[in-house]
C-alpha atoms as a PDB file:
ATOM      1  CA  UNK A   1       9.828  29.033  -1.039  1.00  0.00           C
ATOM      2  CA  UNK A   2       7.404  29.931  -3.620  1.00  0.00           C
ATOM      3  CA  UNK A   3       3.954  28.195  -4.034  1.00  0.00           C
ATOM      4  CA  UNK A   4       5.206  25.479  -6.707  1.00  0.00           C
ATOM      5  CA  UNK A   5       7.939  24.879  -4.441  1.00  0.00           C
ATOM      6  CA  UNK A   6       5.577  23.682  -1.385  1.00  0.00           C
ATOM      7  CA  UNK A   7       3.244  21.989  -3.634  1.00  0.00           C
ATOM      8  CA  UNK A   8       6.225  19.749  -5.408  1.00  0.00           C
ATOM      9  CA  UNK A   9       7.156  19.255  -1.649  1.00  0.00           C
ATOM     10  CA  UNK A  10       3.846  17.880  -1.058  1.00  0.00           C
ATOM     11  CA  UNK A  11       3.217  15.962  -4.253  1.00  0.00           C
ATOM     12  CA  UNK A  12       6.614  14.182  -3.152  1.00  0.00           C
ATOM     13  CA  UNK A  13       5.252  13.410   0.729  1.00  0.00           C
ATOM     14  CA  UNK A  14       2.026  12.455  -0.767  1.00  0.00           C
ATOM     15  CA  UNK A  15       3.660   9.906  -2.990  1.00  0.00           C
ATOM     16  CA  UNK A  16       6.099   8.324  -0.362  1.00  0.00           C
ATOM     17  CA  UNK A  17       2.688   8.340   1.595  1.00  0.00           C
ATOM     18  CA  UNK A  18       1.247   6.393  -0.928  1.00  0.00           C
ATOM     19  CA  UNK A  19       3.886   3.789  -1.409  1.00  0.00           C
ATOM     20  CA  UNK A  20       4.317   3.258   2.002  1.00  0.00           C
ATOM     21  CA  UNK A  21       0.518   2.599   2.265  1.00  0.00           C
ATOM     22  CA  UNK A  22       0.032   0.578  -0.589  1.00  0.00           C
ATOM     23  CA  UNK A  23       2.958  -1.642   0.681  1.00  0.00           C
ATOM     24  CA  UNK A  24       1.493  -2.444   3.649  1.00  0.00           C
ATOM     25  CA  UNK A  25      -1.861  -2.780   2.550  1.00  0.00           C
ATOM     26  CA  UNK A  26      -0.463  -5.861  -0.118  1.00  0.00           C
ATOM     27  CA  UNK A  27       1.681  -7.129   2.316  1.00  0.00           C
ATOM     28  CA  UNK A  28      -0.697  -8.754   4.306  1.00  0.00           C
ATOM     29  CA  UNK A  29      -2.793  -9.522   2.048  1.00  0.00           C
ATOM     30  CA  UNK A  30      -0.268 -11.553   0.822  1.00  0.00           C
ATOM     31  CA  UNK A  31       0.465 -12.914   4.013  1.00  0.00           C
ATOM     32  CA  UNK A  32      -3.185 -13.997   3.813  1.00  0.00           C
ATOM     33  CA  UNK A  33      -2.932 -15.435   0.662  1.00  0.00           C
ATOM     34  CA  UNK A  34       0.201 -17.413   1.436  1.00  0.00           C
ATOM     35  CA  UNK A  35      -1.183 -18.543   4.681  1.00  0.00           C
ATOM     36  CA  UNK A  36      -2.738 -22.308   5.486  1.00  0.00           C
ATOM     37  CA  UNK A  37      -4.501 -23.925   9.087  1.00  0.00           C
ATOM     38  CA  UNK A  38      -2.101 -26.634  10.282  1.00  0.00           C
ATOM     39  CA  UNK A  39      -3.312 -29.903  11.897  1.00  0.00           C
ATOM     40  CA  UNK A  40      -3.255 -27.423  15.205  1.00  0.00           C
ATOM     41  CA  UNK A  41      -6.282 -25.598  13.675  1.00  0.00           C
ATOM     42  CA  UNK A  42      -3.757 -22.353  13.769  1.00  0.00           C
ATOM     43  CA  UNK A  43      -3.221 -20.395  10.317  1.00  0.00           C
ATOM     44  CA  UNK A  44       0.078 -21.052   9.284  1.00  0.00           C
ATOM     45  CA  UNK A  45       2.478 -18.504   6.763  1.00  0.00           C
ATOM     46  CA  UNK A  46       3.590 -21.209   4.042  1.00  0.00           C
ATOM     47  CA  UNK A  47       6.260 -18.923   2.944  1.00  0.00           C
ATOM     48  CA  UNK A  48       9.682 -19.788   3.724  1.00  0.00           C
ATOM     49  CA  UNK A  49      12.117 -17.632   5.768  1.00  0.00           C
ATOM     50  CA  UNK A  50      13.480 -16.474   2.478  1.00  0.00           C
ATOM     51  CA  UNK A  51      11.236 -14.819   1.631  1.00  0.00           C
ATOM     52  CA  UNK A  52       9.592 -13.426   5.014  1.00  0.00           C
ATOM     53  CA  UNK A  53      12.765 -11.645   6.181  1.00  0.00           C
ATOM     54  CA  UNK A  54      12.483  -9.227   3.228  1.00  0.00           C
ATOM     55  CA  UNK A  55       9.371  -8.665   3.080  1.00  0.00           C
ATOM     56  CA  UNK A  56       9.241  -8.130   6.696  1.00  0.00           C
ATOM     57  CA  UNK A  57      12.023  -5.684   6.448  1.00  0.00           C
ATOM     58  CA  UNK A  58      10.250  -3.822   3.830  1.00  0.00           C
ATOM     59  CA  UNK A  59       6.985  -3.348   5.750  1.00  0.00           C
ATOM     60  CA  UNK A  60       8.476  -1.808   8.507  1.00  0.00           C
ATOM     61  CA  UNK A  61      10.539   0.339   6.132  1.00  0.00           C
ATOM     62  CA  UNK A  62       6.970   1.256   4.691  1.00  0.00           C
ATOM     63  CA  UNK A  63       5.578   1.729   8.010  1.00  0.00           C
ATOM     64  CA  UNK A  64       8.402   4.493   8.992  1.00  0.00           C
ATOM     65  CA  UNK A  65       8.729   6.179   5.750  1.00  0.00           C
ATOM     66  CA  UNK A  66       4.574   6.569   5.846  1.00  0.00           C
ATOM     67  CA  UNK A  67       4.809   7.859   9.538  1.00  0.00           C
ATOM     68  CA  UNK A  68       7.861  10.370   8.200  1.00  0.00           C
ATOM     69  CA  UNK A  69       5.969  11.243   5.099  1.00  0.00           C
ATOM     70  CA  UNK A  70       2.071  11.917   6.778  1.00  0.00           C
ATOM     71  CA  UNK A  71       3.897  14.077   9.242  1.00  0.00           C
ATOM     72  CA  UNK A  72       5.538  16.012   6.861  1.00  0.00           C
ATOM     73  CA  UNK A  73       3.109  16.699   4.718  1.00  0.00           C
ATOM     74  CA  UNK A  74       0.901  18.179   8.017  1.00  0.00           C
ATOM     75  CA  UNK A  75       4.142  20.216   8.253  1.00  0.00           C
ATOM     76  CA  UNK A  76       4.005  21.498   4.731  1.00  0.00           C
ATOM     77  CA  UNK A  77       0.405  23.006   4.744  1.00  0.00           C
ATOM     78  CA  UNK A  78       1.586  24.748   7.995  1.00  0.00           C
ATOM     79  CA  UNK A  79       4.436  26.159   5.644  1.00  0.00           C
ATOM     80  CA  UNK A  80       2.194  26.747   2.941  1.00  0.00           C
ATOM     81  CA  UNK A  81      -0.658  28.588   5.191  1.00  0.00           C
ATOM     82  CA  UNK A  82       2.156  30.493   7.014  1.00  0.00           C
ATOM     83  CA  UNK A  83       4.082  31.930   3.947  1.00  0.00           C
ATOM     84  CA  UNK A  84       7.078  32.607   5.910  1.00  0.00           C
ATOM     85  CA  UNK A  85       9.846  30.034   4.479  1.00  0.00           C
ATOM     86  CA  UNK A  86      10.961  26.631   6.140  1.00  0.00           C
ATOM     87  CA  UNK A  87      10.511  28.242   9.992  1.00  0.00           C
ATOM     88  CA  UNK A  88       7.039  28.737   9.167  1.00  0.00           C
ATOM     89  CA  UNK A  89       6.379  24.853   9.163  1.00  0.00           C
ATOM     90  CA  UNK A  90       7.450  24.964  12.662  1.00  0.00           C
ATOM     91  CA  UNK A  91       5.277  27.398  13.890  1.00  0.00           C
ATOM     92  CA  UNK A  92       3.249  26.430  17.114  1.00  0.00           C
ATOM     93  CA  UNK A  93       0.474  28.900  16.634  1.00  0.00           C
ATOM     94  CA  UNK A  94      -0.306  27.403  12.479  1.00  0.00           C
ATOM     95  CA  UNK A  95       0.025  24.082  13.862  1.00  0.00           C
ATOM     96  CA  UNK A  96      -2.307  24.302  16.493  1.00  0.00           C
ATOM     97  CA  UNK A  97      -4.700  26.321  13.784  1.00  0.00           C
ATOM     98  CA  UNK A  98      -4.653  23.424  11.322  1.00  0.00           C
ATOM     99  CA  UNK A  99      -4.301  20.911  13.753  1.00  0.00           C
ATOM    100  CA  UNK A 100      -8.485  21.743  14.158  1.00  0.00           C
ATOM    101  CA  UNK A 101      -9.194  21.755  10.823  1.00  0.00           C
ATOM    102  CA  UNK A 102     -10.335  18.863   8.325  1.00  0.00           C
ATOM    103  CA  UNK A 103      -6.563  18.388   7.058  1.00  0.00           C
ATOM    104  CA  UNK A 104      -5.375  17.889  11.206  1.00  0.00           C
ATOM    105  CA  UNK A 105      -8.393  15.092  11.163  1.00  0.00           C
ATOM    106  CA  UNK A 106      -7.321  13.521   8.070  1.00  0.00           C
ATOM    107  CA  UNK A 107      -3.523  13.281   9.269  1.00  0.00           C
ATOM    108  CA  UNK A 108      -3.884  11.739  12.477  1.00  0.00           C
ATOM    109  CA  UNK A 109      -6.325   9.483  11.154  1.00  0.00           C
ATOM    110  CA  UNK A 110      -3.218   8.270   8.662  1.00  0.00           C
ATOM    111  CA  UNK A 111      -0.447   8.786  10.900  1.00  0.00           C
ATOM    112  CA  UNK A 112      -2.358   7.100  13.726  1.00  0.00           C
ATOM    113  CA  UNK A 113      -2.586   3.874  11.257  1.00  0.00           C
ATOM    114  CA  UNK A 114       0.626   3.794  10.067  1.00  0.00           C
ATOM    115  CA  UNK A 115       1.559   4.074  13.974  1.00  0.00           C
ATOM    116  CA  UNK A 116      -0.426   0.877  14.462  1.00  0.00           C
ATOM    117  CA  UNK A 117       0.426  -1.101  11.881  1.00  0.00           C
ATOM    118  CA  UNK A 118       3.887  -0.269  12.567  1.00  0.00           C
ATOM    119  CA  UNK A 119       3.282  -1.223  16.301  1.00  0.00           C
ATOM    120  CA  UNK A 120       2.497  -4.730  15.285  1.00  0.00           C
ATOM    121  CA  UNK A 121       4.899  -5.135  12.803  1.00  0.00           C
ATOM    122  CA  UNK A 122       7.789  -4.125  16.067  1.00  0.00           C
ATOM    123  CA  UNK A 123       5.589  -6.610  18.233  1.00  0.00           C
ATOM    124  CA  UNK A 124       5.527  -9.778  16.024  1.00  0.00           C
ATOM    125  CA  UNK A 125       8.499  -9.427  13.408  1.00  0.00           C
ATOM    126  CA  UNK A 126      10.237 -12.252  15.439  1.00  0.00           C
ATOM    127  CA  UNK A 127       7.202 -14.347  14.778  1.00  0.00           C
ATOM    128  CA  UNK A 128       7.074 -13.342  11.328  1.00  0.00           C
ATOM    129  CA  UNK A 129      10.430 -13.941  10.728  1.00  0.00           C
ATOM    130  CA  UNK A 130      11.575 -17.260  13.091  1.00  0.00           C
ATOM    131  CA  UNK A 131      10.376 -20.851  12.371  1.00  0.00           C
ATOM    132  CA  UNK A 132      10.112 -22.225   9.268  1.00  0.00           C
ATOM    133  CA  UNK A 133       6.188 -22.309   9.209  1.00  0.00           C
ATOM    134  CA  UNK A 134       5.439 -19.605  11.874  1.00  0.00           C
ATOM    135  CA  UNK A 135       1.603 -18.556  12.524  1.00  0.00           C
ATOM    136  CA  UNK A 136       0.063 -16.056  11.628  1.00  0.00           C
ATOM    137  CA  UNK A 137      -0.945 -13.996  15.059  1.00  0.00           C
ATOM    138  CA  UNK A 138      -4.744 -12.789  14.789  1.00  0.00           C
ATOM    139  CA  UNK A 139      -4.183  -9.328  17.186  1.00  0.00           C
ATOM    140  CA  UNK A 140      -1.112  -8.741  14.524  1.00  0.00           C
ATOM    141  CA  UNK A 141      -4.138  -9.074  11.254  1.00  0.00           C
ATOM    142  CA  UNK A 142      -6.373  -6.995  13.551  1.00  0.00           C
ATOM    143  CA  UNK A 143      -3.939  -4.252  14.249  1.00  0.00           C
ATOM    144  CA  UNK A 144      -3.181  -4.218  10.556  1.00  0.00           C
ATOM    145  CA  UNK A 145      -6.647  -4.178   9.669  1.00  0.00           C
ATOM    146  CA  UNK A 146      -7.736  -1.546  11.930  1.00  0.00           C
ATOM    147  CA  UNK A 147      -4.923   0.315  10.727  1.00  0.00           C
ATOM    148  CA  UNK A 148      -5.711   0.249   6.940  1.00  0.00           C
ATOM    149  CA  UNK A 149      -9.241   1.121   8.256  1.00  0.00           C
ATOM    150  CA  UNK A 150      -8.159   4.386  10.239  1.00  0.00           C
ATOM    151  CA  UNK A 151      -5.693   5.498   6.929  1.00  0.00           C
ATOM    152  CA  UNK A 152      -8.559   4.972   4.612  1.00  0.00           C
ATOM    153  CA  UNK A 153     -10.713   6.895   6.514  1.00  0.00           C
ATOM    154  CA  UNK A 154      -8.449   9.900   6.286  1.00  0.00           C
ATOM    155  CA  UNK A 155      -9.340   9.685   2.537  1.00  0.00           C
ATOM    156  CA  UNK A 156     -13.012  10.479   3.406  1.00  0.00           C
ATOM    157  CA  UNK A 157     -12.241  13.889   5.323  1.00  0.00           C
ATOM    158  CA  UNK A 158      -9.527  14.836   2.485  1.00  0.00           C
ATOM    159  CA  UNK A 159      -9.702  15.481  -1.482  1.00  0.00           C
ATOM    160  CA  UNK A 160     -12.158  15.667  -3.772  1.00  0.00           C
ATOM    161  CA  UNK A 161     -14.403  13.564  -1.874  1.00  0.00           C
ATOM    162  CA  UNK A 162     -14.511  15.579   1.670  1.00  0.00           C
ATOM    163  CA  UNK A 163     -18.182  17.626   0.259  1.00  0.00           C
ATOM    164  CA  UNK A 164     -19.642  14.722  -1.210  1.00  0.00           C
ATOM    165  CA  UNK A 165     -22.501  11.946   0.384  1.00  0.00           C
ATOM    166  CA  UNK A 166     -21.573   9.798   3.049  1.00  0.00           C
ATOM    167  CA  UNK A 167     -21.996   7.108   0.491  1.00  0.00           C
ATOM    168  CA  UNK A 168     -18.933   8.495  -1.254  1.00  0.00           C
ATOM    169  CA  UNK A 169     -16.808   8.779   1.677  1.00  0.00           C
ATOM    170  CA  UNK A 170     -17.395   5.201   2.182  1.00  0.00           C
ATOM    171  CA  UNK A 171     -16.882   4.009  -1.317  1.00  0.00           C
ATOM    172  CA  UNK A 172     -13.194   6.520  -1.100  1.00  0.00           C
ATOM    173  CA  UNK A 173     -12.021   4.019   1.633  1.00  0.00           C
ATOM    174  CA  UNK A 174     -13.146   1.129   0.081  1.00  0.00           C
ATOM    175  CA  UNK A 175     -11.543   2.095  -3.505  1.00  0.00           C
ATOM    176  CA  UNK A 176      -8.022   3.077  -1.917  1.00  0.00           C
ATOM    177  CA  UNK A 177      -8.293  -0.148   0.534  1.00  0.00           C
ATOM    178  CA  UNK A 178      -8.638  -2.449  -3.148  1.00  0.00           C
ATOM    179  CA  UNK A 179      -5.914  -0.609  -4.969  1.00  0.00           C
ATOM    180  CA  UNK A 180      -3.591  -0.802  -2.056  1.00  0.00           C
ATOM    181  CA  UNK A 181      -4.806  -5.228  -2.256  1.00  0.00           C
ATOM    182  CA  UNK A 182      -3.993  -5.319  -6.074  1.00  0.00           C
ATOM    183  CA  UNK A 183      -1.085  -2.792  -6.303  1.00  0.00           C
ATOM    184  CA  UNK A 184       0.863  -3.321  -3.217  1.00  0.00           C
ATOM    185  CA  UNK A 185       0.143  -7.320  -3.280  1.00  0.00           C
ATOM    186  CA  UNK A 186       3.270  -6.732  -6.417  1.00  0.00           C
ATOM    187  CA  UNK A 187       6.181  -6.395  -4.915  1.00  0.00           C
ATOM    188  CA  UNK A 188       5.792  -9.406  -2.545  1.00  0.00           C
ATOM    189  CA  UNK A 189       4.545 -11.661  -5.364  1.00  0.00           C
ATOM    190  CA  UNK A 190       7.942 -10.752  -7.368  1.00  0.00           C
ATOM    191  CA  UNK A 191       9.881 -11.744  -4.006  1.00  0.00           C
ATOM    192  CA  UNK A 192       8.192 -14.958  -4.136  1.00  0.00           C
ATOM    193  CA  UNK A 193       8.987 -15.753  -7.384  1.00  0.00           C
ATOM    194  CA  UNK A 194      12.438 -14.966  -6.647  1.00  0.00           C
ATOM    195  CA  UNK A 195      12.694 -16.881  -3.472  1.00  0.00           C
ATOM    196  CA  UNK A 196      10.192 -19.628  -3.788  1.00  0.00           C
ATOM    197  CA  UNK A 197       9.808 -22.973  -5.967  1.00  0.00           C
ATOM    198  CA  UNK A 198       7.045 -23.497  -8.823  1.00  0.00           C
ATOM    199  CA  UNK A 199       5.309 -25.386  -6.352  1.00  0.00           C
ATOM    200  CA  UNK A 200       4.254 -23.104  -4.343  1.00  0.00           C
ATOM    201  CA  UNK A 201       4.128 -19.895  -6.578  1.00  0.00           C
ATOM    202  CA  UNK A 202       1.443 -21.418  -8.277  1.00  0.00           C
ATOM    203  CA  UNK A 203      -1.273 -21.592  -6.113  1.00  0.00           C
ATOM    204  CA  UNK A 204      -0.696 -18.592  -4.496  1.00  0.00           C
ATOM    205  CA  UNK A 205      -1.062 -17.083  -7.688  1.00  0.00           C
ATOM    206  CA  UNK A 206      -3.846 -18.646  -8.858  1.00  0.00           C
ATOM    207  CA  UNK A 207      -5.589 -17.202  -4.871  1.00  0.00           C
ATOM    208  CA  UNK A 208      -4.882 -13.800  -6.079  1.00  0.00           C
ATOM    209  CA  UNK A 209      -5.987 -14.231  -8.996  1.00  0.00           C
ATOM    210  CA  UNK A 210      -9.888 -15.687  -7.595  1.00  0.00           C
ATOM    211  CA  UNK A 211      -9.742 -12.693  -5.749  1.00  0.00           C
ATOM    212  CA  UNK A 212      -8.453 -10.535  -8.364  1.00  0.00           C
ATOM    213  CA  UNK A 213     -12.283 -10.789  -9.785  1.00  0.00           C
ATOM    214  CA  UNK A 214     -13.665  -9.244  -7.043  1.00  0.00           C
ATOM    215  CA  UNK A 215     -11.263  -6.757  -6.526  1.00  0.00           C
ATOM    216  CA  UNK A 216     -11.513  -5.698  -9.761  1.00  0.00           C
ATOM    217  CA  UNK A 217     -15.350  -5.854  -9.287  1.00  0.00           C
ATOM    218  CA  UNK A 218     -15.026  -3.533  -6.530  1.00  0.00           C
ATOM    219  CA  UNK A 219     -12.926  -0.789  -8.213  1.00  0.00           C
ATOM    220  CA  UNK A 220     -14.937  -0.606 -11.121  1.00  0.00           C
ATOM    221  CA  UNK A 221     -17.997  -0.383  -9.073  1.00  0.00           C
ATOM    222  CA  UNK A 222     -17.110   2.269  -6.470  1.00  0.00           C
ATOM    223  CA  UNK A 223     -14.728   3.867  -9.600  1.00  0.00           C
ATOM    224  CA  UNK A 224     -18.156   4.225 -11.363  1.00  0.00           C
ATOM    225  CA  UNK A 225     -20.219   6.002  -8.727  1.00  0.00           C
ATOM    226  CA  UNK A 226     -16.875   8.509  -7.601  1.00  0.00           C
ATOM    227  CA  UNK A 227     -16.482   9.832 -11.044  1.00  0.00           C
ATOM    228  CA  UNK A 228     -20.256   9.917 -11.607  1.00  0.00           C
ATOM    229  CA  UNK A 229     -20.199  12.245  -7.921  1.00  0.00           C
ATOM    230  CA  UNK A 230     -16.984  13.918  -9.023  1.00  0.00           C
ATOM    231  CA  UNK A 231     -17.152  15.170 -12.935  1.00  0.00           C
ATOM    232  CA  UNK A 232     -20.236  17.330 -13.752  1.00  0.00           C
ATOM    233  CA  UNK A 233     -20.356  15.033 -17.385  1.00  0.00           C
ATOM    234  CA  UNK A 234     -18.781  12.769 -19.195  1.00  0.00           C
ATOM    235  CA  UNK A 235     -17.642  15.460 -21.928  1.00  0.00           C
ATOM    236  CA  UNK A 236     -15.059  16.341 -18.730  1.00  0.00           C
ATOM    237  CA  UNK A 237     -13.017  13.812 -18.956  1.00  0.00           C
ATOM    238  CA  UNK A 238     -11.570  14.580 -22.021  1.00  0.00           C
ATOM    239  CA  UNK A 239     -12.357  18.576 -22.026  1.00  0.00           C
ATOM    240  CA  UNK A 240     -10.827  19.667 -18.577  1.00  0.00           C
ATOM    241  CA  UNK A 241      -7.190  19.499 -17.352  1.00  0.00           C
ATOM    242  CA  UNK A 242      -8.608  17.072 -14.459  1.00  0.00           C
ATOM    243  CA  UNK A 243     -10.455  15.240 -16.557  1.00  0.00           C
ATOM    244  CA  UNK A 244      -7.736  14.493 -19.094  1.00  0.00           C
ATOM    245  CA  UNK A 245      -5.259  13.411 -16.260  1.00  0.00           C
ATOM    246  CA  UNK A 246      -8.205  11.444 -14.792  1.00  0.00           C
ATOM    247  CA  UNK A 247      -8.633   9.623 -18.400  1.00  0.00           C
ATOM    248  CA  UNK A 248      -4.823   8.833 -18.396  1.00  0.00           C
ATOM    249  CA  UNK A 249      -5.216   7.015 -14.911  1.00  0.00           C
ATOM    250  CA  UNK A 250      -8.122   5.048 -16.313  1.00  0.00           C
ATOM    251  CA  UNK A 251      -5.787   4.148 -19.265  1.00  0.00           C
ATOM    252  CA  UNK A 252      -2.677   3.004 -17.289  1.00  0.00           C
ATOM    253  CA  UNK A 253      -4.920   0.908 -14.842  1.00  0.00           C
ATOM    254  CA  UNK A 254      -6.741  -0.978 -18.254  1.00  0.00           C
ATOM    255  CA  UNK A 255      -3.070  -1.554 -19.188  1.00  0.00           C
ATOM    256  CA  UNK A 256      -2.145  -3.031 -15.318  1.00  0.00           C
ATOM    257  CA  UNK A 257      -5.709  -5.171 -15.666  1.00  0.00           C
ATOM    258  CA  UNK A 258      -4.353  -6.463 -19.055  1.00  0.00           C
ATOM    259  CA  UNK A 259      -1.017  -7.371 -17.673  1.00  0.00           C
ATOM    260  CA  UNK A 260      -2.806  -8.955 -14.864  1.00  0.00           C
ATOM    261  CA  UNK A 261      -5.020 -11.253 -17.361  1.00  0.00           C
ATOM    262  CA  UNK A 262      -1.667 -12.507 -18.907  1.00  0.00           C
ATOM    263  CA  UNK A 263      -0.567 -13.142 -15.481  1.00  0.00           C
ATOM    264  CA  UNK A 264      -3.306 -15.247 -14.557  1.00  0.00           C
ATOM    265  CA  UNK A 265      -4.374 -17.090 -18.101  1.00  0.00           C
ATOM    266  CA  UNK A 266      -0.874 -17.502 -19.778  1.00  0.00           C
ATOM    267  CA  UNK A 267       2.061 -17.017 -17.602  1.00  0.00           C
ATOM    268  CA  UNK A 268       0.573 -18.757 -14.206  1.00  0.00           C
ATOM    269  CA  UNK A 269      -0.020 -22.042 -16.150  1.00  0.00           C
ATOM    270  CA  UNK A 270       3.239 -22.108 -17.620  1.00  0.00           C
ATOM    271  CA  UNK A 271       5.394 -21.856 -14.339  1.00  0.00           C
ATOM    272  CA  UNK A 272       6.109 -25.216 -14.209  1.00  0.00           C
ATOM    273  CA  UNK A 273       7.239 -25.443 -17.899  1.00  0.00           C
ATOM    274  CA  UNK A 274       8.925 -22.220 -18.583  1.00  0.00           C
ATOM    275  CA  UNK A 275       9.791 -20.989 -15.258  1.00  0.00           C
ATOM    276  CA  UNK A 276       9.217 -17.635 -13.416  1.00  0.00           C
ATOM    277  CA  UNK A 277      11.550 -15.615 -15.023  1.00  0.00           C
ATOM    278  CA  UNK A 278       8.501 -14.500 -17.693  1.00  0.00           C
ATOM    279  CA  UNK A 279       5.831 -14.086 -14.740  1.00  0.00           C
ATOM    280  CA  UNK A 280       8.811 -11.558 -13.197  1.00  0.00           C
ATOM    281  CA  UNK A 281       9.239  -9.560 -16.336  1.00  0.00           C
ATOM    282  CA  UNK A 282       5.070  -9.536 -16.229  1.00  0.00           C
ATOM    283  CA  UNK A 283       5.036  -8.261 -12.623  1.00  0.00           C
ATOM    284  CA  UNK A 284       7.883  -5.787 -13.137  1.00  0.00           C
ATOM    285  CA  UNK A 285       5.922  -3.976 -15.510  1.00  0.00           C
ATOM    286  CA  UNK A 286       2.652  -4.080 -13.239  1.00  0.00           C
ATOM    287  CA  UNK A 287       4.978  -2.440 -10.728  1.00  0.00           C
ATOM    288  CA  UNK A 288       5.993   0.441 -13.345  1.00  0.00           C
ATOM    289  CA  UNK A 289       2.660   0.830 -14.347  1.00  0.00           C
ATOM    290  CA  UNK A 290       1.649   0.866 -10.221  1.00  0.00           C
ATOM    291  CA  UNK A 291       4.435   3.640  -9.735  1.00  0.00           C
ATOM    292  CA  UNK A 292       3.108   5.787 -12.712  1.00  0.00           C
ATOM    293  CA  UNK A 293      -0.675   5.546 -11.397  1.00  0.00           C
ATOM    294  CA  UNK A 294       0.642   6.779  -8.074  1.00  0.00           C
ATOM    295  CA  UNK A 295       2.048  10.026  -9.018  1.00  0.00           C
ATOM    296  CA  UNK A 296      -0.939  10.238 -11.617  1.00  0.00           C
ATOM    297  CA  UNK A 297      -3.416  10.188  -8.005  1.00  0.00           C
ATOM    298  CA  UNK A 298      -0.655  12.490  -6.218  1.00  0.00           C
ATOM    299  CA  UNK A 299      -0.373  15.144  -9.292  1.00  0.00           C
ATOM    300  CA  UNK A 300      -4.341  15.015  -9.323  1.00  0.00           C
ATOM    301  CA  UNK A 301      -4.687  15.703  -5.503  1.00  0.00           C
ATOM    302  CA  UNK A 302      -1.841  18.251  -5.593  1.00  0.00           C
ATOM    303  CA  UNK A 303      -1.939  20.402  -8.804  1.00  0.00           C
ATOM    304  CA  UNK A 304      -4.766  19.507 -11.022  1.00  0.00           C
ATOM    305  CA  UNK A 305      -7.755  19.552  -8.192  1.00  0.00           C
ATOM    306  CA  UNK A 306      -9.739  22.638  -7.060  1.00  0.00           C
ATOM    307  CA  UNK A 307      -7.735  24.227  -3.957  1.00  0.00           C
ATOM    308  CA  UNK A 308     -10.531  23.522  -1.374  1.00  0.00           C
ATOM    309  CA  UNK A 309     -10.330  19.584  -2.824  1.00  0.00           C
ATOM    310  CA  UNK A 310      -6.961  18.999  -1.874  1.00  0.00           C
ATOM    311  CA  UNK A 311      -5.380  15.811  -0.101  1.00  0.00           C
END
């Protein structure tokens, strides 16, 4: 295989990776969102079974594909290091090698949270999925949280980040935690608008979008101090090659935030009058947009960034 070869191999794992993590990441906060104390004083999931099921089945889809797609990616830097075809990704020596370096830290620390988050998904999906107004178990939201914790934290040993301040590293995990909120929070708000009445999409909607401020608050403020830390100016963003690409993802996301203010100040108030077919077109093109920023983040880590920056 020659070098493009491993590195379109890698863009690809890193972009399942992401998907997968992003996913999971929106799921539950969804779950949260959607989510209610009963007279019990236990937090209820408001969503019907409808609507769970297929969700449910997607997260744990997201959970193996993430596992499947952190592992090989470890596999393909062994290939890459060992230059001797597909057999060298199997090589017990390389792995071992890399296994000790920064890239073997930041892979178990993603593989070992998509292995707990899938853990809990195995352990409660008949919970998630039986009664009509099932609870929502707080060792399942703390194995999910810890688990978003340990894959963001790979980010801070990884990329263009891993020689920067501690403050940096931090803001990395927080940044990836609030796109993964925004962006993966998509695909189970179209589900609900497919499955559930007017009634209900509504104020779920009108949840994410109060906490869409301070998401959005969030990313702009630890955006700001990572591209302060990563570019040496601001002439770079439009005069280098990672710059420009970098520009383009700051584009596309101004485009999602726009799509999101439509959501939330024209489309939201109109359910009950005009339906959700119009707030599913909306989201549908969020979820392009989503995609397109992904392999933007993947092509930056993979082929645009210095070789000792890569993710």
């Amino acid at each position: 295989m020659g070098d493009w070869s491993w590195e379109l191999a890698i863009l690809l794992s890193k972009f399942v990776a992401y998907i997968s993590f992003v996913s999971l990441t929106g799921g539950l906060f969804v779950l949260f969102l959607g989510s209610r104390r009963n007279p019990q004083g236990l937090v209820a999931i408001e969503w019907s079974a409808k609507a769970r099921i297929p969700l449910v089945r997607v997260l744990l889809a997201a959970s193996g594909f993430g596992k499947l797609a952190i592992i090989l990616f470890f596999l393909l830097q062994v290939g890459q290091v060992n230059q001797n075809g597909l057999a060298g990704m199997v090589d017990g020596f390389m792995i071992g090698l890399l296994a000790q370096t920064p890239i073997g830290t930041g892979v178990g620390l993603r593989l070992a949270g998509f292995v707990l988050i899938g853990l809990s998904l195995v352990i409660y999906r008949g919970k998630l999925t039986g009664t009509s107004s099932p609870t929502l178990p707080t060792t399942l939201v703390l194995m999910w949280c810890l688990g978003l914790l340990l894959y963001g934290a790979g980010f801070s040993v990884l990329g263009h980040v891993a020689n920067l301040d501690l403050l940096a590293k931090l803001l990395i995990g927080v940044h990836v935690l609030l796109v993964g909120m925004w962006i993966g929070a998509l695909y189970p708000l179209l589900l609900l608008c497919r499955t559930e009445p007017a009634s209900a999409i509504a104020p779920l909607m009108k949840r994410f979008g109060d906490y869409g401020w301070g998401i959005t608050l969030g990313l702009v403020v630890a955006g700001g101090y990572l591209l302060t830390a990563l570019l040496g100016s601001v002439t770079e963003l439009y005069t280098s090659p990672y710059g420009r690409l970098l520009s383009l993802k700051i584009v596309l996301v101004l485009c999602l935030l726009a799509l999101a203010a439509l959501n939330k100040f024209r489309l939201v108030p109109a359910l009950y009058r005009a339906g959700s077919q119009p707030l599913q077109r909306s989201i549908k093109g969020e979820i392009c947009l989503a995609l397109v920023i992904l392999v933007v983040t993947a092509v930056l880590s993979t082929f645009i960034g210095p070789a000792d920056h890569m993710a």
